[in-house]
C-alpha atoms as a PDB file:
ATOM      1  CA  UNK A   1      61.621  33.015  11.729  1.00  0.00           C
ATOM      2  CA  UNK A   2      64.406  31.621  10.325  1.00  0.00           C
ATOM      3  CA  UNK A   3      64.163  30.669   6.062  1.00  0.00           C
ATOM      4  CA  UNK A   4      64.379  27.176   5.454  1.00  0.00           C
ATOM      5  CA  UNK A   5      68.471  25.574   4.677  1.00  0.00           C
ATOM      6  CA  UNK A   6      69.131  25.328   0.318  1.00  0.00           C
ATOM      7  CA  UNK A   7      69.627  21.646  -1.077  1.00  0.00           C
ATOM      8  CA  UNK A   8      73.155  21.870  -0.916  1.00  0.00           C
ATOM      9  CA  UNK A   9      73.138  23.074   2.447  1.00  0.00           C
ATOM     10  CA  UNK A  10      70.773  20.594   3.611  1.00  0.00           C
ATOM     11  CA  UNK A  11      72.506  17.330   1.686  1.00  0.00           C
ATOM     12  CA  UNK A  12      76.419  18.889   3.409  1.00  0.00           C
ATOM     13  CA  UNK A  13      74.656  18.804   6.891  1.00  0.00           C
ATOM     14  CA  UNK A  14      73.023  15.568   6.707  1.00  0.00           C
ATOM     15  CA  UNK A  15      76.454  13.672   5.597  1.00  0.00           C
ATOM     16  CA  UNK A  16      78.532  15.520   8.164  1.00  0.00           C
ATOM     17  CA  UNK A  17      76.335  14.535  10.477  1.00  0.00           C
ATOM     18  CA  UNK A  18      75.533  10.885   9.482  1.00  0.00           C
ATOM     19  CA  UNK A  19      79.243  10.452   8.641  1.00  0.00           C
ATOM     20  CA  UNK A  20      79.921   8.198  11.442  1.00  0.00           C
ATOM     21  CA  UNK A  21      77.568   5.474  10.958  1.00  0.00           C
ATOM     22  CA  UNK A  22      78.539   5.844   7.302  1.00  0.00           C
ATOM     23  CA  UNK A  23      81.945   5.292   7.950  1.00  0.00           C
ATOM     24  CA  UNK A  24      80.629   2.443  10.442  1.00  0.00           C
ATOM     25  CA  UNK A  25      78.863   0.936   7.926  1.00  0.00           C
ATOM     26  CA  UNK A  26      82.061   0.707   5.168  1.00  0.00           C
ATOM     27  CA  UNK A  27      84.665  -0.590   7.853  1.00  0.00           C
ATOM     28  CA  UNK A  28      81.899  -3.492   8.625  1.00  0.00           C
ATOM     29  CA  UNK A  29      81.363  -4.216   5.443  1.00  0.00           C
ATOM     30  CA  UNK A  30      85.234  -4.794   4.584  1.00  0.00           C
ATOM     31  CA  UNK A  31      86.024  -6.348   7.511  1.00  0.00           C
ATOM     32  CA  UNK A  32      83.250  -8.969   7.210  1.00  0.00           C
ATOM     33  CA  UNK A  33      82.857  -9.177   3.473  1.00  0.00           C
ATOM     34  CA  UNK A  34      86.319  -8.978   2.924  1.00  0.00           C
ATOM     35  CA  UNK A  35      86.634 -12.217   5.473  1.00  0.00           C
ATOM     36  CA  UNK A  36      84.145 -14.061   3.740  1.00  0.00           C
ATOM     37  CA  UNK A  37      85.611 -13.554   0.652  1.00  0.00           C
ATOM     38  CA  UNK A  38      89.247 -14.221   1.412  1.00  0.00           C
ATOM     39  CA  UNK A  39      88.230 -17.674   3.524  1.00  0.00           C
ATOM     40  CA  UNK A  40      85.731 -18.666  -0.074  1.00  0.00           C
ATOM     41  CA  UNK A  41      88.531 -17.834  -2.290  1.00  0.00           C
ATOM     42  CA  UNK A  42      91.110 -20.228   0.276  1.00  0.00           C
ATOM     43  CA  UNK A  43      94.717 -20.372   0.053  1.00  0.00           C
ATOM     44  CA  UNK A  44      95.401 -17.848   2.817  1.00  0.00           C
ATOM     45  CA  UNK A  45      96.503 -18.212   6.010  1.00  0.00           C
ATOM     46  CA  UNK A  46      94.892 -16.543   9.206  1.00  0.00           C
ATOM     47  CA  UNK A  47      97.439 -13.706   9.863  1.00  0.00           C
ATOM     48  CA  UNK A  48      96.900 -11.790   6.269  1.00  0.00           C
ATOM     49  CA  UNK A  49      93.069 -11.699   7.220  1.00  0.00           C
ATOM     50  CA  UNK A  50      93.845 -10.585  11.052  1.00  0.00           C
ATOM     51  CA  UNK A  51      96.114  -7.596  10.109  1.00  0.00           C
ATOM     52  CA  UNK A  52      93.310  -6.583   7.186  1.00  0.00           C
ATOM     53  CA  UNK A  53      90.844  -6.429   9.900  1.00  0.00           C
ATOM     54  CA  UNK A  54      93.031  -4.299  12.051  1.00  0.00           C
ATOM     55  CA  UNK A  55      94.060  -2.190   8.765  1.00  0.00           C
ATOM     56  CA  UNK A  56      90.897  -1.427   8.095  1.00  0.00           C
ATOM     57  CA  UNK A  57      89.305  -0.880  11.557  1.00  0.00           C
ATOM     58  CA  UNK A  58      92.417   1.817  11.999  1.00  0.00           C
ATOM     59  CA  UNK A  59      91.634   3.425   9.093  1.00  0.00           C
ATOM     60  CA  UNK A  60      88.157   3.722  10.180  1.00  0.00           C
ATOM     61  CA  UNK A  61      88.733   5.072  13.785  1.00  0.00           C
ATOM     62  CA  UNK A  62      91.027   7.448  11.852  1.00  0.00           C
ATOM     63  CA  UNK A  63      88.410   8.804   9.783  1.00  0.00           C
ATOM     64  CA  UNK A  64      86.127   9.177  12.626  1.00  0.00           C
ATOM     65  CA  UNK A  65      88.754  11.431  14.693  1.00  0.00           C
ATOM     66  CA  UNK A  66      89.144  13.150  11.727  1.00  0.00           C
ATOM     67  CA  UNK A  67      85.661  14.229  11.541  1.00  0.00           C
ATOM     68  CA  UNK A  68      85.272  14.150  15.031  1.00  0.00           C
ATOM     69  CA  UNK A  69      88.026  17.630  14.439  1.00  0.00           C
ATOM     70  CA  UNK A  70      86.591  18.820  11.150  1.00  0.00           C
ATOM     71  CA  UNK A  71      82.611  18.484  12.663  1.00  0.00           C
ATOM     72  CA  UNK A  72      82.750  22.509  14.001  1.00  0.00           C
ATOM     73  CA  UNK A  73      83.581  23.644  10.703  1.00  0.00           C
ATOM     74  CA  UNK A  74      81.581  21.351   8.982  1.00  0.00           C
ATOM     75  CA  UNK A  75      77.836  21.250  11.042  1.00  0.00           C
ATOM     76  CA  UNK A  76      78.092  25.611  10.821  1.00  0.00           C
ATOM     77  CA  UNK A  77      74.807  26.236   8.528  1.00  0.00           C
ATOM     78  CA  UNK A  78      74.645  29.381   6.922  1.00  0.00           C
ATOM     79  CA  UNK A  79      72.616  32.066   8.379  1.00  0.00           C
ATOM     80  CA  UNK A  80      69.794  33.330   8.940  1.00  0.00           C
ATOM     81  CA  UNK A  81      68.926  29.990  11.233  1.00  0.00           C
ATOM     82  CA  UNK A  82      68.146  29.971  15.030  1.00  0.00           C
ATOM     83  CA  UNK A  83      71.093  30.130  17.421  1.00  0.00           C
ATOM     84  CA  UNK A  84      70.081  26.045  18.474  1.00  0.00           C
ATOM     85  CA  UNK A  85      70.342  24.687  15.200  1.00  0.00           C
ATOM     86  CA  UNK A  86      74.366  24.701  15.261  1.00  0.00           C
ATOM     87  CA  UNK A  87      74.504  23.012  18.527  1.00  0.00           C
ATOM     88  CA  UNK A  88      72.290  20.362  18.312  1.00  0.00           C
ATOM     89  CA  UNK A  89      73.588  19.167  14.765  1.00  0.00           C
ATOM     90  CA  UNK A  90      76.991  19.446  16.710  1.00  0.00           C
ATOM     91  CA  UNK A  91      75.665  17.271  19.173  1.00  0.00           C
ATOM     92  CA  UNK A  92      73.919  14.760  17.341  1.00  0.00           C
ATOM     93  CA  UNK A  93      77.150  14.383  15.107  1.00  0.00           C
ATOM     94  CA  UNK A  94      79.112  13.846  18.283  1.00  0.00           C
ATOM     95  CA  UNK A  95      76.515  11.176  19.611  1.00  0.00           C
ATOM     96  CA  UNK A  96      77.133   9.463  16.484  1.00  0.00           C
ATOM     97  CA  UNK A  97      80.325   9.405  16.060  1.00  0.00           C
ATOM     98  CA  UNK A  98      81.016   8.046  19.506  1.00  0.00           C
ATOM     99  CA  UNK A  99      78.877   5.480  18.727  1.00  0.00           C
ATOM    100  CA  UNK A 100      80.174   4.728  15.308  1.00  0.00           C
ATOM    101  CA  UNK A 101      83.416   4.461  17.500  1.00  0.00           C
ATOM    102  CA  UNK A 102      82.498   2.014  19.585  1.00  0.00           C
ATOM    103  CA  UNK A 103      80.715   0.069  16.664  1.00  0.00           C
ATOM    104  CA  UNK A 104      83.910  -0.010  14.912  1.00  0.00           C
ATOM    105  CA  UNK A 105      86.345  -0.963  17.770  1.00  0.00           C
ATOM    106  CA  UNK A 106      83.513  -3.626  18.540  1.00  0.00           C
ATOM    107  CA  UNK A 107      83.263  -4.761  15.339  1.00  0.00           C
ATOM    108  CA  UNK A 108      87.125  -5.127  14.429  1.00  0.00           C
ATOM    109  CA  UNK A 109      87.505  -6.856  18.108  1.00  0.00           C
ATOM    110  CA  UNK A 110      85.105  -9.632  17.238  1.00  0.00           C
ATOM    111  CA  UNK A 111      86.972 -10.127  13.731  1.00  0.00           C
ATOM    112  CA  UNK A 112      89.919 -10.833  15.555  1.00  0.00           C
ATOM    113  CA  UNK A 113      88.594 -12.682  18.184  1.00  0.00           C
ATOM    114  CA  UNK A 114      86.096 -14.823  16.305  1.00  0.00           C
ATOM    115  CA  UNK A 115      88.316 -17.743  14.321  1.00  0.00           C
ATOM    116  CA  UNK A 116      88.819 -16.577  10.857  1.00  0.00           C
ATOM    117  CA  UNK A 117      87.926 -19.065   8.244  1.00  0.00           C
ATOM    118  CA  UNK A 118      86.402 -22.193   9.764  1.00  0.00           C
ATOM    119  CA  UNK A 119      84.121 -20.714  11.063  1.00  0.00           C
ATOM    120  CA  UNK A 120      82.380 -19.784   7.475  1.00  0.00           C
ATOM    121  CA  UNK A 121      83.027 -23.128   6.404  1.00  0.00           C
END
């Protein structure tokens, strides 16, 4: 029977392995909020909010390879825990972060194809 993880422990695991949709989650919220609030504030042209979008979706497919790397090192609980635990939080985290991968690429596609400010208008 294996003892149950510590806080820390438990809190490290949980972000490692939710780190893709939480990286997901950020890039959406800059691409779209920082769209709507570039088209309220007016002034700017289209291409400034096109290369933001591709900026930021960049940085966030970088982030996600990063982790995607890092995620060995990072999902390893310390022991004593069954030999399964390891590769399923592996596994999960790699689930995720292929879909947080698509979600981004998706997400930064339709910001560039959608028109930019008239459509919020």
């Amino acid at each position: 029977m294996s003892k149950p993880p510590s806080d820390t422990q438990f809190i490290r695991l949980t972000l490692t392995s939710m780190s893709g949709p939480l990286v997901w989650a950020l890039q959406f919220g800059v691409v779209y909020g920082g769209q709507h609030v570039a088209c309220a504030a007016g002034g700017l042209d289209t291409a400034p909010i096109r290369w933001g979008i591709i900026i930021a979706t960049l940085v966030a497919c970088l982030a996600l390879v990063l982790v995607f790397i890092l995620a060995r090192k990072l999902v390893q609980p310390d022991p004593p825990f069954d030999e399964d635990v390891p590769v399923f939080l592996h596994s999960v985290t790699n689930y995720l972060l292929g879909l947080s991968l698509f979600a981004v690429l998706a997400s930064g596609l339709a910001g560039l194809i959608l028109p930019g400010c008239p459509s919020l208008r």
